[in-house]
N, C-alpha and C. Protein backbone atom coordinates (compact mmCIF):
# COMPACT_ATOMS: atom_id res chain seq x y z
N UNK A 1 41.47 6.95 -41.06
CA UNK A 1 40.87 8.03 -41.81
C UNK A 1 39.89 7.46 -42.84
N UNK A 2 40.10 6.70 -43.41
CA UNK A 2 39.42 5.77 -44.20
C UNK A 2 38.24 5.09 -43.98
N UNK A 3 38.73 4.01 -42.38
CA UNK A 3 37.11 3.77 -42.12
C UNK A 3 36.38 4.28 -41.80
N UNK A 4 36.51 5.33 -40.78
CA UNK A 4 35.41 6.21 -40.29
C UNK A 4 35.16 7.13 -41.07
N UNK A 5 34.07 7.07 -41.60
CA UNK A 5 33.01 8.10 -42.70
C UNK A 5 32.28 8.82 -42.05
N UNK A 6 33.37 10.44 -41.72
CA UNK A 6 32.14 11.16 -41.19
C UNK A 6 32.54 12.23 -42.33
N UNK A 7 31.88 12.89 -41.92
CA UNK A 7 32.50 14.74 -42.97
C UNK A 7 34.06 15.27 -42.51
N UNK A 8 34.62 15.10 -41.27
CA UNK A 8 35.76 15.53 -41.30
C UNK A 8 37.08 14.75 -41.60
N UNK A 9 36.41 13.49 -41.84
CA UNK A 9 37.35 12.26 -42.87
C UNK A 9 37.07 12.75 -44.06
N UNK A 10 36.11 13.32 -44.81
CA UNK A 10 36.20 12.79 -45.91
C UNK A 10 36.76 14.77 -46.42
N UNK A 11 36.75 14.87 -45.81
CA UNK A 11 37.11 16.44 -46.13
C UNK A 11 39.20 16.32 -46.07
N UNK A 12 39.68 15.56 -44.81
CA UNK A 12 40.62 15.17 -45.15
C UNK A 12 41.32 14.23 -46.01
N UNK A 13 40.28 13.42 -46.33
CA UNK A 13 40.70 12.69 -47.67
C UNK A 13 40.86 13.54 -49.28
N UNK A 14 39.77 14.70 -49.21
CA UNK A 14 40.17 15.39 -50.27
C UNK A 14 41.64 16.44 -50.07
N UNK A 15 41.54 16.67 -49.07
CA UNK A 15 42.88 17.53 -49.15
C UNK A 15 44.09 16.93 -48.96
N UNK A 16 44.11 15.60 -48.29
CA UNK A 16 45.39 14.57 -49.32
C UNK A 16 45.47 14.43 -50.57
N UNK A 17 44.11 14.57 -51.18
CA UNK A 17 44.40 13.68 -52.94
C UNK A 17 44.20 14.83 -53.36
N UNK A 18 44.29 16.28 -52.91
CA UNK A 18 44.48 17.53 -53.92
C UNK A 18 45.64 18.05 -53.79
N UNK A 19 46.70 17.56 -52.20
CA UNK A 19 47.85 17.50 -52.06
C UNK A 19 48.83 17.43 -52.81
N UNK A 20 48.79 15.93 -52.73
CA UNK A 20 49.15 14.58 -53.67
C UNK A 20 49.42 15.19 -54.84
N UNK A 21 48.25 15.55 -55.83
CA UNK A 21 48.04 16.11 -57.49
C UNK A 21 49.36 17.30 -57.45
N UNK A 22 49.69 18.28 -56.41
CA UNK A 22 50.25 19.20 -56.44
C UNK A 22 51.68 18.39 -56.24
N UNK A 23 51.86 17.73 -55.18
CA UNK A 23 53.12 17.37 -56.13
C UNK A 23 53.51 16.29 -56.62
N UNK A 24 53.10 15.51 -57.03
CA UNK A 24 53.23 14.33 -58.01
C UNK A 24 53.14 15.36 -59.50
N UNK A 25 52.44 16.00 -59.90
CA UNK A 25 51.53 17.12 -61.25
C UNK A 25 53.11 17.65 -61.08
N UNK A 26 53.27 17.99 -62.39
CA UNK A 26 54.16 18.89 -63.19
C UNK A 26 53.05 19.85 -64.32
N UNK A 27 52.13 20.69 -63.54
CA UNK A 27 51.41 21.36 -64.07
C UNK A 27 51.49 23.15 -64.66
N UNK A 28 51.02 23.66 -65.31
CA UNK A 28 51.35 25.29 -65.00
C UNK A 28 51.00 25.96 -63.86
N UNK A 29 51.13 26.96 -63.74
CA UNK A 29 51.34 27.38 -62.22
C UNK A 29 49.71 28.18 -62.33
N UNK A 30 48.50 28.30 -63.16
CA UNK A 30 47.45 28.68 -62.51
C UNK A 30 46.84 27.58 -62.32
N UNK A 31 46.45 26.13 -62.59
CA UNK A 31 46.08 24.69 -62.23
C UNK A 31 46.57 24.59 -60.41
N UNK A 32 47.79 25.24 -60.65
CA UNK A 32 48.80 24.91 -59.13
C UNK A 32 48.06 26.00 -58.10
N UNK A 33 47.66 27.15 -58.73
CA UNK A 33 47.16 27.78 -57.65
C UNK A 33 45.71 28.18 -57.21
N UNK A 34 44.54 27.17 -58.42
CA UNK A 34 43.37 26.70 -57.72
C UNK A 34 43.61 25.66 -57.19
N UNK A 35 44.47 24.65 -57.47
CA UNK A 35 44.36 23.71 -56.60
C UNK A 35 44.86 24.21 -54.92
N UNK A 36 45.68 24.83 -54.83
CA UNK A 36 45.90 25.43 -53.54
C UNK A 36 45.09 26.63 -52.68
N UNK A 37 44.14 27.01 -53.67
CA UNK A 37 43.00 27.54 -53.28
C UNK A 37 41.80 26.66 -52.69
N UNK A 38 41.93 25.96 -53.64
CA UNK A 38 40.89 24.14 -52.76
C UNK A 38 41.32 23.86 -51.55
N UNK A 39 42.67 23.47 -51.56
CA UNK A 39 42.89 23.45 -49.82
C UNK A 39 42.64 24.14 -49.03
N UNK A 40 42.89 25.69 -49.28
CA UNK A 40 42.70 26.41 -48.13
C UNK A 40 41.12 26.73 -48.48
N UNK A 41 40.47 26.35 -49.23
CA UNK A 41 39.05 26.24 -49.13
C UNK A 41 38.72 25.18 -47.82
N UNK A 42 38.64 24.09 -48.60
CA UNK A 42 38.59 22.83 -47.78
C UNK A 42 39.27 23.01 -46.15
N UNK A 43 40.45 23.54 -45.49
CA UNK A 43 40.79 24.08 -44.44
C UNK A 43 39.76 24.27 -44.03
N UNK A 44 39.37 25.81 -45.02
CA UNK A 44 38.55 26.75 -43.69
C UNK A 44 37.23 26.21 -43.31
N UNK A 45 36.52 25.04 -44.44
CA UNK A 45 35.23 24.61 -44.05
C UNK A 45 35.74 23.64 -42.95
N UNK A 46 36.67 22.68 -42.79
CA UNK A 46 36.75 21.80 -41.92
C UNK A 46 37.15 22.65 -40.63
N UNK A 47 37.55 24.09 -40.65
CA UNK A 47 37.49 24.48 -39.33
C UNK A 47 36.61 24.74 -38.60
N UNK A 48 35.92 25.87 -39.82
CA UNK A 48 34.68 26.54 -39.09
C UNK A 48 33.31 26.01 -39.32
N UNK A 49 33.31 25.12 -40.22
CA UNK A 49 32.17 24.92 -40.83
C UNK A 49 31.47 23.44 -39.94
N UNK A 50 32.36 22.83 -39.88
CA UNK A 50 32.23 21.38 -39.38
C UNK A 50 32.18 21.22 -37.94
N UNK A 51 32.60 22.40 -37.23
CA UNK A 51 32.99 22.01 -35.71
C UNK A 51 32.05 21.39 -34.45
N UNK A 52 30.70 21.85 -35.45
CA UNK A 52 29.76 21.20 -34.41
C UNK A 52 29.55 19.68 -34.61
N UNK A 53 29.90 19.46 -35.53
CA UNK A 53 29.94 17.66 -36.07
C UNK A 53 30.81 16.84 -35.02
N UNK A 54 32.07 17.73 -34.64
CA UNK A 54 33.44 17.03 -34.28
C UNK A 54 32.87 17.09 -32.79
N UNK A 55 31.68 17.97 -31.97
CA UNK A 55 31.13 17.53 -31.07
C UNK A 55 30.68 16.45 -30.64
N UNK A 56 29.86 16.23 -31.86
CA UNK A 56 28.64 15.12 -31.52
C UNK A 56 29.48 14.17 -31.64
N UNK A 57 30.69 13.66 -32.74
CA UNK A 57 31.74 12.44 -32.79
C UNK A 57 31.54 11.55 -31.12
N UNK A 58 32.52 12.95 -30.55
CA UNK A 58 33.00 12.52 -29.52
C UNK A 58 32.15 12.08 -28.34
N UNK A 59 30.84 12.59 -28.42
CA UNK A 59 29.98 11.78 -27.57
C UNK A 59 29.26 10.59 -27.34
């Protein structure tokens, strides 16, 4: 995940380390629920947003 630098690495690298913050963080619970809004941000771009990228990868 690390070496290969495309957009759908690095989109999963943020939603490990916004993961991570959620539970390692002993935070209040509206911090807790933009950060879980980021993920399912970050989700929906790496679904819909990226898919033509994950084409070209593979060719």
């Amino acid at each position: 995940m690390l070496v290969k630098h495309s957009m759908n690495t690095i989109i999963e690298v943020l939603i490990f380390a916004i993961a991570r913050g959620i539970v390692a963080g002993h935070e209040e619970s509206l911090s807790m629920l933009i950060r879980v809004l980021a993920i399912a941000l970050l989700l929906f771009c790496r679904k819909y947003l990226f898919k033509e990228f994950d084409f070209e990868e593979e060719e």
